[in-house]
Protein backbone atom coordinates (compact mmCIF):
# COMPACT_ATOMS: atom_id res chain seq x y z
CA UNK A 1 -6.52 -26.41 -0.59
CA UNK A 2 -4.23 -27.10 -3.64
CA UNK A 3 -5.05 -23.89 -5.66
CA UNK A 4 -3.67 -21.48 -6.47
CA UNK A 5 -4.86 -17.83 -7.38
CA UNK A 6 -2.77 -14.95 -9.08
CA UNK A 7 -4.11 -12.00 -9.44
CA UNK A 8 -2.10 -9.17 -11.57
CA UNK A 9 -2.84 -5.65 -11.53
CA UNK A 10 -1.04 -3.88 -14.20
CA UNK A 11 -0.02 -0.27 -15.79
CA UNK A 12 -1.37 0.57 -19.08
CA UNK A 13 1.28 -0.46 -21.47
CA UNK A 14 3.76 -2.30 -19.23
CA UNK A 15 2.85 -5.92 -20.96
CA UNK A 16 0.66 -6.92 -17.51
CA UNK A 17 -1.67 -8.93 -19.84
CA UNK A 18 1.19 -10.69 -22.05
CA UNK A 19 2.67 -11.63 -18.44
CA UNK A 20 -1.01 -12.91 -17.52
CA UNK A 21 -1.44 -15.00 -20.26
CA UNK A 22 2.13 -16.62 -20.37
CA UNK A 23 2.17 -16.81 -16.69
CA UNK A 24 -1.06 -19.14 -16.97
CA UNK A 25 0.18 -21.29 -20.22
CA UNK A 26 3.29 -21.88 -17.71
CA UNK A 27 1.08 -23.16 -15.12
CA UNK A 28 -1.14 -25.12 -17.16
CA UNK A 29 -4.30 -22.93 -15.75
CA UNK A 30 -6.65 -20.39 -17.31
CA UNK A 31 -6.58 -16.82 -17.58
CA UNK A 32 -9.29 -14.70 -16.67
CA UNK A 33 -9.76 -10.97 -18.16
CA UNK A 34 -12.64 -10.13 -20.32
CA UNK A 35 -14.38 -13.67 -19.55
CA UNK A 36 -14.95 -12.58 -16.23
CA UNK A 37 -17.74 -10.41 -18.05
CA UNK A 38 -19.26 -13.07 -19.57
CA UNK A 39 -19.62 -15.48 -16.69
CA UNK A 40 -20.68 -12.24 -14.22
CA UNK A 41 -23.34 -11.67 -16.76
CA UNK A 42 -24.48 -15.19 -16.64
CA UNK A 43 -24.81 -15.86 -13.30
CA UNK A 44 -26.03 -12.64 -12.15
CA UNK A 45 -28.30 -12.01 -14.77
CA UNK A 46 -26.93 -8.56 -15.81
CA UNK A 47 -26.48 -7.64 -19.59
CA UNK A 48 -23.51 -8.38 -20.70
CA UNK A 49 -23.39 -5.25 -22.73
CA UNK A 50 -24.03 -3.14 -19.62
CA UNK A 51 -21.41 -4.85 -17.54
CA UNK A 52 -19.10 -4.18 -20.66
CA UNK A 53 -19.66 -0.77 -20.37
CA UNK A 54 -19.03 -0.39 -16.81
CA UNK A 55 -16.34 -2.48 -16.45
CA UNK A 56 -13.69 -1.05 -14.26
CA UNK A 57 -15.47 2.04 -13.76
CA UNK A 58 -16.33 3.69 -10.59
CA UNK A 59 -19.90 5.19 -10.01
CA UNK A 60 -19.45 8.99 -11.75
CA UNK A 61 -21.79 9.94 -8.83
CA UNK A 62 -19.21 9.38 -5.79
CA UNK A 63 -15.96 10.99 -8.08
CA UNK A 64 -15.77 13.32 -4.09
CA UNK A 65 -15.52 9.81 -2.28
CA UNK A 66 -12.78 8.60 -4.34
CA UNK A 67 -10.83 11.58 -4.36
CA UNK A 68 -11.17 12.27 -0.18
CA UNK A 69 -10.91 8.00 0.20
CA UNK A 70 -13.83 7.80 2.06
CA UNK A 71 -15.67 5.41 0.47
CA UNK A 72 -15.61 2.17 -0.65
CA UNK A 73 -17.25 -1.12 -0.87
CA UNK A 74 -17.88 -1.57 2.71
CA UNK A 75 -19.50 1.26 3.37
CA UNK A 76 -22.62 -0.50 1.29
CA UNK A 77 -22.92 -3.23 3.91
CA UNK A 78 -26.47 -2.30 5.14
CA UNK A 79 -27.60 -1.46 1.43
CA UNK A 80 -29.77 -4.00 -0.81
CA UNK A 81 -28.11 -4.94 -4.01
CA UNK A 82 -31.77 -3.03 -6.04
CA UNK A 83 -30.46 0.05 -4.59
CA UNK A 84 -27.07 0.38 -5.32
CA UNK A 85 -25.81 1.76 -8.54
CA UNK A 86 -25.71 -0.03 -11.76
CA UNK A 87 -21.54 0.54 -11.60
CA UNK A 88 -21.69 -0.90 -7.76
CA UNK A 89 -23.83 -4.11 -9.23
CA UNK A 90 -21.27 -4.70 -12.03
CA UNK A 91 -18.95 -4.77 -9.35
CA UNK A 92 -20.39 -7.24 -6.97
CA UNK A 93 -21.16 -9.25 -10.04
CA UNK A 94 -17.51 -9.30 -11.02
CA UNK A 95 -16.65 -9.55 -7.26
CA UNK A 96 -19.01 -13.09 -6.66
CA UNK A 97 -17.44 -14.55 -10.09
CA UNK A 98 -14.08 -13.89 -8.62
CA UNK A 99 -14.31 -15.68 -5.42
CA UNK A 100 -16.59 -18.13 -7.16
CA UNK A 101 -14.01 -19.14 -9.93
CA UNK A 102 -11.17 -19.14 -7.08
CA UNK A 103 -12.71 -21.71 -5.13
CA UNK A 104 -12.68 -24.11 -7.70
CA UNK A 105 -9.59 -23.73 -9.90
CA UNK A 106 -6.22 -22.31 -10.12
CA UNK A 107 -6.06 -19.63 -12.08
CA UNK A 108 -4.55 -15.91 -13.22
CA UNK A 109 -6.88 -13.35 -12.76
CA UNK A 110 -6.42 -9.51 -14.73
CA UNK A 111 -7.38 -6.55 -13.09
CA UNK A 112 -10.77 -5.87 -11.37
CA UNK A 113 -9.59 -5.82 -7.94
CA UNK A 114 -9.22 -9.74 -7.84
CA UNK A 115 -6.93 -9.11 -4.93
CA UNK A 116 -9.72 -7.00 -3.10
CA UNK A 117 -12.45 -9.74 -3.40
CA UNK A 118 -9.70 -12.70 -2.86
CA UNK A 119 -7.94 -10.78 0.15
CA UNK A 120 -9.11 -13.33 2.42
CA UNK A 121 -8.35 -15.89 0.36
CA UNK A 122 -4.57 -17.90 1.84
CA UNK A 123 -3.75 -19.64 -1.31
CA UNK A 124 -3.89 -15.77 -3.26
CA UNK A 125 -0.76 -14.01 -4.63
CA UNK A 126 -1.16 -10.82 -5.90
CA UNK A 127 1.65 -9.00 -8.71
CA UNK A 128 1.35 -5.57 -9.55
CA UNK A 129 3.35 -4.82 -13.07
CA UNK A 130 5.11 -1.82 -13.75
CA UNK A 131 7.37 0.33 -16.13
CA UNK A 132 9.19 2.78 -17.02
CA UNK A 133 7.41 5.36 -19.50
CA UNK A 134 9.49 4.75 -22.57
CA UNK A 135 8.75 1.22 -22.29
CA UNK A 136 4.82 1.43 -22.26
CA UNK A 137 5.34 3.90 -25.31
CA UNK A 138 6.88 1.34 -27.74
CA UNK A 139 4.37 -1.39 -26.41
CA UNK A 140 1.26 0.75 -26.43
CA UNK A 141 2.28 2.62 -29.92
CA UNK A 142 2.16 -1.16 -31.83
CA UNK A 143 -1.68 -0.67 -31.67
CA UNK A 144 -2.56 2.97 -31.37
CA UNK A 145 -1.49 5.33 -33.86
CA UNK A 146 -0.30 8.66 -31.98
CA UNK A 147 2.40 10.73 -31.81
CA UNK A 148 4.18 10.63 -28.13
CA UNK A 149 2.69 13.48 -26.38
CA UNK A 150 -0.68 12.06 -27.54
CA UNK A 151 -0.28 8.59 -26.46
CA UNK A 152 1.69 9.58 -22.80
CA UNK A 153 -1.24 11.41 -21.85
CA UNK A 154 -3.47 8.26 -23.44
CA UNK A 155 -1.44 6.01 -21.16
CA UNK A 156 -1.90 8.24 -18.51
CA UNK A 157 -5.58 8.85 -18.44
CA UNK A 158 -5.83 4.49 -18.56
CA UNK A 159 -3.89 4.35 -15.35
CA UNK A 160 -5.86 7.42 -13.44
CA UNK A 161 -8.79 5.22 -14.58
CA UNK A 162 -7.88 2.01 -13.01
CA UNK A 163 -6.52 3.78 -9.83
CA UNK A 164 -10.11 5.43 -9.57
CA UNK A 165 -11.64 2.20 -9.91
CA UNK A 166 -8.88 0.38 -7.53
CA UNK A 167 -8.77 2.78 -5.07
CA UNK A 168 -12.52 3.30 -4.89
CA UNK A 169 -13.61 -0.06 -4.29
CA UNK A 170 -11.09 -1.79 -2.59
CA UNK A 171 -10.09 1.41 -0.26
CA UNK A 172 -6.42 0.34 -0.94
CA UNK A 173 -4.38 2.49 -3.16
CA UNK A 174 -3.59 1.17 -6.49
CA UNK A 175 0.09 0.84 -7.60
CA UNK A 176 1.14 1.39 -3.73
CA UNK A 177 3.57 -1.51 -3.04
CA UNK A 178 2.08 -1.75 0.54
CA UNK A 179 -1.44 -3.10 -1.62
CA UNK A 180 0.75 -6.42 -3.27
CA UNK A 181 2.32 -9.07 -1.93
CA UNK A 182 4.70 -8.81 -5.37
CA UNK A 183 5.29 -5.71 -7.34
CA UNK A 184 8.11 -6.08 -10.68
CA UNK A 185 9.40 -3.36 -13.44
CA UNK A 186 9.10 -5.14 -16.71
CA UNK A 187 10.93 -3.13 -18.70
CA UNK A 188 13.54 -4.16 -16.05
CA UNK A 189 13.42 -7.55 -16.46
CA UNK A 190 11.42 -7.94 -20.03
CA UNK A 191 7.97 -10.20 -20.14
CA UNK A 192 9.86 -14.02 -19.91
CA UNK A 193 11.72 -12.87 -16.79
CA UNK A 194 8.96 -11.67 -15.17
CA UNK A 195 7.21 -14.67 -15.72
CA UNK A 196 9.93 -16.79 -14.49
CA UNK A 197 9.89 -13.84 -11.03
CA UNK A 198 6.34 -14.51 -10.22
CA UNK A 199 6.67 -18.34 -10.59
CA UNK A 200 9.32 -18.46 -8.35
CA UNK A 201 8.24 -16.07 -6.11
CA UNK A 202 4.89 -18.42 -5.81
CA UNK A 203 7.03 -21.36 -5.39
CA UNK A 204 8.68 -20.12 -2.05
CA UNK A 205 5.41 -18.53 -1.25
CA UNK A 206 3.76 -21.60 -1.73
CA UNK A 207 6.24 -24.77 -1.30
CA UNK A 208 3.40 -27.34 -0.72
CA UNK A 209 1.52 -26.51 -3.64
CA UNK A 210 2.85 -28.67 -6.96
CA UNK A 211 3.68 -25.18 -9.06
């Protein structure tokens, strides 16, 4: 194989998707965030509008299994896709365009456990982006107009959302270091640096790929 796959799982606020997007310019490959929607919905026939609306959001029905751990995508192994919920279909939708898109391009993938449905994947590299709280506050405060207590607790409520969703479906725990082969503080290092971390981290993962 000569791809190359880099998923990026992010904090709310810590510049995970401005990292994405110049990480992929940098490697001459395409991004994947939203689009994923639109090509899940294609190919699996969902509406788009419904897989909009339950993107990144665990089945409200199983909130017990995520808190106890004791479920996750797995356990549906003997279940028929017509029975599962519509969250679990938006899922496996997401999950098939994933591994589909990954077989036949290099590319940066945002979010959506990408790292789950790629874990057996050898030419993957996953990041997970992180930072401190002031940092996400000037970021995040650019484009939502709150005072600070307001927007913490905004940011806040975003991450406990994508940890539901991680943790639920992949049965890994989101943000855990132990879940990515990278993990970087980019208020540490600002969004260029980081950039420049993950390529080079790729490049001695990866020395016989042209990166």
């Amino acid at each position: 194989m000569d791809q190359i796959t880099i998923t990026i799982g992010r904090e709310f606020g810590s510049g995970g998707k401005e990292i994405s997007l110049k990480l992929a310019e940098r490697l001459g490959v395409r991004c994947y965030d939203n689009e994923l929607l639109t090509i899940a919905a294609q190919e699996s026939g969902l509406c788009e509008e419904v897989i909009k609306e339950s993107d990144e959001k665990p089945a409200r029905s199983f909130f017990h299994a995520i808190s106890t751990n004791s479920y996750h995508m797995t356990n549906y192994s003997m279940t028929t896709f017509s029975e599962l919920p519509l969250n679990h279909k938006v899922f496996l939708a997401q999950f098939d365009t994933i591994r589909a898109i990954a077989e036949k391009e290099s590319c940066v993938i945002v979010g959506r456990c990408a790292d789950y449905a790629l874990a057996d994947n050898p030419n993957c590299m996953s990041v997970f982006v992180h930072a401190d709280m002031d940092f996400r506050l000037s970021r995040v405060r650019r484009d939502i107009d709150m005072d600070d207590v307001r927007l913490k607790d905004y940011i806040m409520k975003a991450d406990k959302k994508r940890a539901n969703y991680y943790n639920y479906y992949s049965g890994k725990k989101w943000a855990d270091s132990r879940s990515y082969d990278l993990c970087l503080d980019s208020s540490k290092l600002g969004i260029e640096k980081s950039v420049d971390l993950i390529i080079a981290y790729a490049r001695t993962r990866f020395p016989e790929l042209n990166i």
